[in-house]
PDB file of N, CA and C in Angstrom:
ATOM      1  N   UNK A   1       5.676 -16.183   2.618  1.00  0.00           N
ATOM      2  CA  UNK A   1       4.912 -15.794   1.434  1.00  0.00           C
ATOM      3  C   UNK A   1       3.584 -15.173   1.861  1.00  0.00           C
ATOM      4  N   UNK A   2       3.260 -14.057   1.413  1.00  0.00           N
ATOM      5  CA  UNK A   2       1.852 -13.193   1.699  1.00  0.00           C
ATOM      6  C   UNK A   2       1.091 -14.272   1.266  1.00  0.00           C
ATOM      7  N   UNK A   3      -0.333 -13.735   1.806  1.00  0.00           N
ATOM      8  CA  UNK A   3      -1.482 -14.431   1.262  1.00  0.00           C
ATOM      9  C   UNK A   3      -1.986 -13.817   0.067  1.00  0.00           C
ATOM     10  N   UNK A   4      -2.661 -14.767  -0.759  1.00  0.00           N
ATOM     11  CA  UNK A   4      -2.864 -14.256  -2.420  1.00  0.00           C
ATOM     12  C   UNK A   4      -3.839 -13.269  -2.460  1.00  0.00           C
ATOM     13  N   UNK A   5      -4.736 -13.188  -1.055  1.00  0.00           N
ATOM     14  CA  UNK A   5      -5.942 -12.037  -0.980  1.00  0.00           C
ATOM     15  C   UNK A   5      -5.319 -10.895  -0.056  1.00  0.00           C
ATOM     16  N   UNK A   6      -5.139  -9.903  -0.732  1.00  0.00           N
ATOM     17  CA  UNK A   6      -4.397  -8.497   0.071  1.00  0.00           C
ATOM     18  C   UNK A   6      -5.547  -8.363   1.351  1.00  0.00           C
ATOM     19  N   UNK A   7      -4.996  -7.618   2.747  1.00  0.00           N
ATOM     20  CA  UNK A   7      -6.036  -7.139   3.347  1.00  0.00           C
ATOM     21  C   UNK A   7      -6.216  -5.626   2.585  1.00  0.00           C
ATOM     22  N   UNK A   8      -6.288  -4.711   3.599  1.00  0.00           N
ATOM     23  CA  UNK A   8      -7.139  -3.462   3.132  1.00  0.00           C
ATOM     24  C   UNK A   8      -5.940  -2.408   2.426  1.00  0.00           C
ATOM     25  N   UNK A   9      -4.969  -2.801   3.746  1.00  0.00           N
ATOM     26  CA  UNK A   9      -3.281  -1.749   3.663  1.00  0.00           C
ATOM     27  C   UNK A   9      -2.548  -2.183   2.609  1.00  0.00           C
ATOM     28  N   UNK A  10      -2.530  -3.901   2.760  1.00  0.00           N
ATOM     29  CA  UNK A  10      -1.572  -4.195   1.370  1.00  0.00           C
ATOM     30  C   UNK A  10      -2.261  -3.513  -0.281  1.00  0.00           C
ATOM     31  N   UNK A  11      -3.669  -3.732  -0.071  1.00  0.00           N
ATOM     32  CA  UNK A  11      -4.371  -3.199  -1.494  1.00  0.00           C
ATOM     33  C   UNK A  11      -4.083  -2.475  -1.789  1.00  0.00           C
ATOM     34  N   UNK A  12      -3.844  -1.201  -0.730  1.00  0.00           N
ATOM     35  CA  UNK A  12      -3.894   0.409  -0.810  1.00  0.00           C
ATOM     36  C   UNK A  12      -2.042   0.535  -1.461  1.00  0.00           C
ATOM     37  N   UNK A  13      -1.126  -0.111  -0.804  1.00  0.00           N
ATOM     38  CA  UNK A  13       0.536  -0.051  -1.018  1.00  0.00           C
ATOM     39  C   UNK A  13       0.564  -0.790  -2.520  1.00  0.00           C
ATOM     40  N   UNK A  14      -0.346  -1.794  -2.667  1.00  0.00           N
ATOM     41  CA  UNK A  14       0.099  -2.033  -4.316  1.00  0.00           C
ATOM     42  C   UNK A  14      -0.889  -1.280  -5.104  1.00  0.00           C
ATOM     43  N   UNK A  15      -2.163  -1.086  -4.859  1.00  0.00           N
ATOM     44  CA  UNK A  15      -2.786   0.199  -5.458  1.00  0.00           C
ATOM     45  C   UNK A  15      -1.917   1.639  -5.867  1.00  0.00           C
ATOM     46  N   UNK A  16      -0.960   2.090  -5.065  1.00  0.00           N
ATOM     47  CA  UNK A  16      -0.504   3.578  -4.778  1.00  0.00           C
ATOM     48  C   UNK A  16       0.807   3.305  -5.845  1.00  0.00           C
ATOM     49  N   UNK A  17       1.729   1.470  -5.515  1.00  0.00           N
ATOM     50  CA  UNK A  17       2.668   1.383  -6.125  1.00  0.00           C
ATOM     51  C   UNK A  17       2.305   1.088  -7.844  1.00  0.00           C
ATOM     52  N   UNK A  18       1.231   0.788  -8.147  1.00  0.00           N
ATOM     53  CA  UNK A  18       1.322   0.663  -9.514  1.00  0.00           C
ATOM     54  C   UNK A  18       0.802   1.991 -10.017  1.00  0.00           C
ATOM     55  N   UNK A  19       0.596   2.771  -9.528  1.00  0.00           N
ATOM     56  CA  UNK A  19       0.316   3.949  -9.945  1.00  0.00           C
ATOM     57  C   UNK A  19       1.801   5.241  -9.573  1.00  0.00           C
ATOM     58  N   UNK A  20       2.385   4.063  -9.458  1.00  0.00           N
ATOM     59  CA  UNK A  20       3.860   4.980  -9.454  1.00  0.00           C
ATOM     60  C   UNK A  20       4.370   5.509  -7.994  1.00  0.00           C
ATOM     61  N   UNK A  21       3.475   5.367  -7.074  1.00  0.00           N
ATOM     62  CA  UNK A  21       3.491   6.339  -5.749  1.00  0.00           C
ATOM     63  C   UNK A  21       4.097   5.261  -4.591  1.00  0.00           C
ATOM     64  N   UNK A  22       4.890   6.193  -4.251  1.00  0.00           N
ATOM     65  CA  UNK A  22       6.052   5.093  -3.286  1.00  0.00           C
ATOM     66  C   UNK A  22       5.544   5.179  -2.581  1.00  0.00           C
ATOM     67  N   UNK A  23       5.828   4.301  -1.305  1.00  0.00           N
ATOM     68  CA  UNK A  23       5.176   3.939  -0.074  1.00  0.00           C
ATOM     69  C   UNK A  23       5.569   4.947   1.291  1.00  0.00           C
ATOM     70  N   UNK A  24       6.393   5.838   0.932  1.00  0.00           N
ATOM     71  CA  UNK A  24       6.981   6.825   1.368  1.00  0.00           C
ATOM     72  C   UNK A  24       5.950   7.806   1.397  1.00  0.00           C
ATOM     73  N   UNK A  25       4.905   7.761   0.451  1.00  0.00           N
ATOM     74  CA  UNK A  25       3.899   8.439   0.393  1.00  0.00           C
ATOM     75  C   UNK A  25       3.225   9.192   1.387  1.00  0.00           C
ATOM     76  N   UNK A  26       2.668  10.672   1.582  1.00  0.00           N
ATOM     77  CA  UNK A  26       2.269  11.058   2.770  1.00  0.00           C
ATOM     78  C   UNK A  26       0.762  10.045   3.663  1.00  0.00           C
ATOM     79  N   UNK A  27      -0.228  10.178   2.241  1.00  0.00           N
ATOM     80  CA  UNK A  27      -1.098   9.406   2.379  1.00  0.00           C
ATOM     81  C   UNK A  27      -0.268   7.711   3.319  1.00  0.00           C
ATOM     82  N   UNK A  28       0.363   7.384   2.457  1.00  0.00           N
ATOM     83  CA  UNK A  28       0.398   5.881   2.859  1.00  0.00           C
ATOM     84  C   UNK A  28       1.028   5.710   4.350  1.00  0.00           C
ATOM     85  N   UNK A  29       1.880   6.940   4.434  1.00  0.00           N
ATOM     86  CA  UNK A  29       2.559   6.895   5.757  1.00  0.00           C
ATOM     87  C   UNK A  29       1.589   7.136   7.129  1.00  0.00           C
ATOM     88  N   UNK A  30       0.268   7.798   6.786  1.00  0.00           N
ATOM     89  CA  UNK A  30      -0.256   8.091   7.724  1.00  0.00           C
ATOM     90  C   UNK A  30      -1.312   7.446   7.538  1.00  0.00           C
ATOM     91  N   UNK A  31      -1.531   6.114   6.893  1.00  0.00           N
ATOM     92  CA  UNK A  31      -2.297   4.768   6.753  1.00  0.00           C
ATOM     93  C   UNK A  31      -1.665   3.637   7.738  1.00  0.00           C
ATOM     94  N   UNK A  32      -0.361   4.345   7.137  1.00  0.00           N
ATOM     95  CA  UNK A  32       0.979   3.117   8.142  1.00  0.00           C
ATOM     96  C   UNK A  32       0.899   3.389   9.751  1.00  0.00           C
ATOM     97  N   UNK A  33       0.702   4.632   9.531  1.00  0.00           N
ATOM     98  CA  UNK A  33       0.551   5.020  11.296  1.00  0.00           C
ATOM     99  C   UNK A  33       1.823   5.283  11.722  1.00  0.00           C
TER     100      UNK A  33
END
């Protein structure tokens, strides 16, 4: 089970996902590294 406080990356992947934007995302992919 994650921890209930996101770090910086998880914020950004449920930030991007509730705004509809898959994690496939260019942005997110090159966050992902």
């Amino acid at each position: 089970m994650k921890k209930n406080i996101p770090n910086g990356l998880d914020f950004l992947i449920l930030y991007y996902s509730s705004k509809g934007v898959p994690p496939t995302n260019p942005v997110l992919k090159k966050a992902l590294g």
